[in-house]
C-alpha atoms as a PDB file:
ATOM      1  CA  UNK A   1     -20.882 -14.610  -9.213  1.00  0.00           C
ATOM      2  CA  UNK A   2     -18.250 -14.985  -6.559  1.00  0.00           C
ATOM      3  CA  UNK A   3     -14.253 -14.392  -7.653  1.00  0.00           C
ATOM      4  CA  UNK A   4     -11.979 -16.785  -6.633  1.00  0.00           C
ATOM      5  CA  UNK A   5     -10.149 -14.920  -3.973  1.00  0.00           C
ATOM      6  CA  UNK A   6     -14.320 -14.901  -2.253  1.00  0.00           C
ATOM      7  CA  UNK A   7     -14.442 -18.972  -3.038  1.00  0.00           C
ATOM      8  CA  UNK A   8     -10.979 -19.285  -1.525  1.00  0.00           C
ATOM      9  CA  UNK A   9     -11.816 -17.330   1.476  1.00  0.00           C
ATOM     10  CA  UNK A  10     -14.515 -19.096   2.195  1.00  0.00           C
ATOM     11  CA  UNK A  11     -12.485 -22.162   2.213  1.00  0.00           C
ATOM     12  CA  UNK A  12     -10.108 -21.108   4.321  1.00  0.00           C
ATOM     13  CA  UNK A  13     -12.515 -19.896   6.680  1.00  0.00           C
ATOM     14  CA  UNK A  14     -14.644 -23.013   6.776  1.00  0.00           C
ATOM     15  CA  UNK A  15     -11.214 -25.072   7.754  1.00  0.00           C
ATOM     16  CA  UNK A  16     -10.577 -22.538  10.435  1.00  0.00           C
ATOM     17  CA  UNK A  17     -14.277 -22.127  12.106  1.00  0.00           C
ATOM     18  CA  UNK A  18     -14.459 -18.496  10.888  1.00  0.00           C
ATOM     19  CA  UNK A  19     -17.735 -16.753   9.797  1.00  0.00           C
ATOM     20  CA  UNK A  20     -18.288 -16.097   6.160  1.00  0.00           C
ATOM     21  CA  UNK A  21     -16.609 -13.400   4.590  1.00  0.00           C
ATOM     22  CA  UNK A  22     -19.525 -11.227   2.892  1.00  0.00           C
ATOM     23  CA  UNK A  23     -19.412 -10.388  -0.349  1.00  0.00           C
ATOM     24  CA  UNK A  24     -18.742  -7.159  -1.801  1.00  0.00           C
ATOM     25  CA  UNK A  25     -20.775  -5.414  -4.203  1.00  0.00           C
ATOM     26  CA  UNK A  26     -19.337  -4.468  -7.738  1.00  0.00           C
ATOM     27  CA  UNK A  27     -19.421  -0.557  -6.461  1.00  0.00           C
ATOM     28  CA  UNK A  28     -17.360  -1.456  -3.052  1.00  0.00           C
ATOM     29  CA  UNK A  29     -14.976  -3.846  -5.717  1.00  0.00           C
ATOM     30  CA  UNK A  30     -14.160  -0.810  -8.445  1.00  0.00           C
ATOM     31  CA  UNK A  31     -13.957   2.032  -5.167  1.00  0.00           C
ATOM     32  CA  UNK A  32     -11.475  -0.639  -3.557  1.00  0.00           C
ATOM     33  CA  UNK A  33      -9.828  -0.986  -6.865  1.00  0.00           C
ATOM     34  CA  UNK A  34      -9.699   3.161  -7.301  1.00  0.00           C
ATOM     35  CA  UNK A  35      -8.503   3.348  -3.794  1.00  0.00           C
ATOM     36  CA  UNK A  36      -6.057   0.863  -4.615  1.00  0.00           C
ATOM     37  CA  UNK A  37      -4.372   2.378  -7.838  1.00  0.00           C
ATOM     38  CA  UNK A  38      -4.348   5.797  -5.947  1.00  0.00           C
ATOM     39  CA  UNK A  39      -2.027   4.390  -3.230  1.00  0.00           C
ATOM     40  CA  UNK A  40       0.524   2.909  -5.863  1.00  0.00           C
ATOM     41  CA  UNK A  41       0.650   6.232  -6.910  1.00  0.00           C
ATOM     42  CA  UNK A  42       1.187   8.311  -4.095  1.00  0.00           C
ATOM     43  CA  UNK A  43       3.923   5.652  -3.152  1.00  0.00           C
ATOM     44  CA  UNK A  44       5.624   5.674  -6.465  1.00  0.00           C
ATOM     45  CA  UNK A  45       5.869   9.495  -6.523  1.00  0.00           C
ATOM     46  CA  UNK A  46       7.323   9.708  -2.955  1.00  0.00           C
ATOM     47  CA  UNK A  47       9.869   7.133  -4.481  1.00  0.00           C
ATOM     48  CA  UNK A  48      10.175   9.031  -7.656  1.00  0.00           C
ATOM     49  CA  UNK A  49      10.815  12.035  -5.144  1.00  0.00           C
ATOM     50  CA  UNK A  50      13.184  10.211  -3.118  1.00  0.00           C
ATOM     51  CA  UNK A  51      15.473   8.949  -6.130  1.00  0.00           C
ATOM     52  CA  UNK A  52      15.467  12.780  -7.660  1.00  0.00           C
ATOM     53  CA  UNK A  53      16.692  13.376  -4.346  1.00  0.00           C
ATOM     54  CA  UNK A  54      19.664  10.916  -3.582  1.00  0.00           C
ATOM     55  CA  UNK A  55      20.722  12.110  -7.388  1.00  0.00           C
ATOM     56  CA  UNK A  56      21.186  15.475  -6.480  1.00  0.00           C
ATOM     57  CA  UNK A  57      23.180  14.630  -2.925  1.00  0.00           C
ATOM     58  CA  UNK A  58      25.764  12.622  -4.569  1.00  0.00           C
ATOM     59  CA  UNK A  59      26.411  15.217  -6.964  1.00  0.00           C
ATOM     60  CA  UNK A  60      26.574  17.792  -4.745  1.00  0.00           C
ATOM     61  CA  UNK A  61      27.880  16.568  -1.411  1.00  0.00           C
ATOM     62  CA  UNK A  62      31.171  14.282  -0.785  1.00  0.00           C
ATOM     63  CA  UNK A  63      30.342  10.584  -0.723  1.00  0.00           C
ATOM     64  CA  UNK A  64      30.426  10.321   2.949  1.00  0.00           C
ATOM     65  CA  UNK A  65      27.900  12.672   3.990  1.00  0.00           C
ATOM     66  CA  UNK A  66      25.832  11.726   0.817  1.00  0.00           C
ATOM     67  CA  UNK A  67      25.468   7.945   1.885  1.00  0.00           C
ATOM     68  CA  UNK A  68      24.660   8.787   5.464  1.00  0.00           C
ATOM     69  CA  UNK A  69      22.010  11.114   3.841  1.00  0.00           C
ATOM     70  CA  UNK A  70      20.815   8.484   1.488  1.00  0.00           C
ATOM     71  CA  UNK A  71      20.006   6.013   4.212  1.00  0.00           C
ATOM     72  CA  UNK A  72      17.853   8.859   6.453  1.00  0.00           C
ATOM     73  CA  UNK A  73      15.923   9.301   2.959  1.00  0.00           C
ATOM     74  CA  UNK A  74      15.666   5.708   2.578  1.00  0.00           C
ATOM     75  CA  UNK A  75      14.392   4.994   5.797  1.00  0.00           C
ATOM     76  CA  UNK A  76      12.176   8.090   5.758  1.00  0.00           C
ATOM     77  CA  UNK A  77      10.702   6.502   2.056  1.00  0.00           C
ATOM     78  CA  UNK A  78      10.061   3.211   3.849  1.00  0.00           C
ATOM     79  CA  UNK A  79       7.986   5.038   7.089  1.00  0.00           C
ATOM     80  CA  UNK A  80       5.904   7.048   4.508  1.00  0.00           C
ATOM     81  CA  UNK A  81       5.365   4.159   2.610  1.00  0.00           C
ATOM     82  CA  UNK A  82       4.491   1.660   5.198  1.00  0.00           C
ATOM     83  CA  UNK A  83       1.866   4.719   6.761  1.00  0.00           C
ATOM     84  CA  UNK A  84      -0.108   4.949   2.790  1.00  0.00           C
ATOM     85  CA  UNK A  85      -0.163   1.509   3.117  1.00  0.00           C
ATOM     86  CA  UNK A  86      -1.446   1.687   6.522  1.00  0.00           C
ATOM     87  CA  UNK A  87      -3.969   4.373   5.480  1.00  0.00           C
ATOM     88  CA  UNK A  88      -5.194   2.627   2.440  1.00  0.00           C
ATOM     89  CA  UNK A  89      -5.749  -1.135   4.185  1.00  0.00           C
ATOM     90  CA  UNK A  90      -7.928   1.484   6.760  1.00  0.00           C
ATOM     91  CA  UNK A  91     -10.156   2.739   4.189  1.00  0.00           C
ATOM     92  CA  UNK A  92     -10.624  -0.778   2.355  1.00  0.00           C
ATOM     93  CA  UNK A  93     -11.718  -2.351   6.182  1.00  0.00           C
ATOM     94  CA  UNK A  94     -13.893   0.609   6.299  1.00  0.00           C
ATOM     95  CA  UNK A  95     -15.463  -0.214   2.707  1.00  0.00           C
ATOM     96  CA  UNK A  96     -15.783  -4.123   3.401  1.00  0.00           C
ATOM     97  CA  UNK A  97     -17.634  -3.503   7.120  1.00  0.00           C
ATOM     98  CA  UNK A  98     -19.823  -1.052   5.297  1.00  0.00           C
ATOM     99  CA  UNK A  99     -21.043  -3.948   3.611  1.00  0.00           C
END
């Protein structure tokens, strides 16, 4: 039985000329799923980290320096984010070509 993110792939591939997405098997689904839930948390404890973080600068340090230090954490939150992220999509291509 196909889900209905498969059926609306399909769609949208038939409108745009595309092959067929294949179908994934219920092992590839729950690994994807397991790979998926580990990436959420990876990302929420490097935010978790980062928050601890920008606490303990604007207690300790005058606001100036803390807010110039809070953006270089933000910034460095988003690049480690957006690299999991990139990681993880990796891994699911890898698990849907395996296919």
């Amino acid at each position: 039985m196909k889900s209905a993110l498969e059926l609306a792939m399909q769609k949208v591939n038939a409108r745009q000329g595309r092959a067929p997405v294949a179908s994934l098997t219920e092992d590839q689904r729950r690994e994807i799923g397991e790979l998926r839930k580990q990436y959420e948390a990876k990302i929420a404890e490097k935010e978790i980290m980062m928050q601890a973080e920008i606490r303990r600068m604007v207690r300790e340090r005058p606001p100036q320096e803390a807010a110039a230090n809070v953006h270089g954490l933000q910034v460095q939150f988003q690049e480690s984010k957006k690299a999991l992220q990139e990681e993880l999509e990796a891994k699911v291509s890898a698990l849907r070509d395996a296919s």
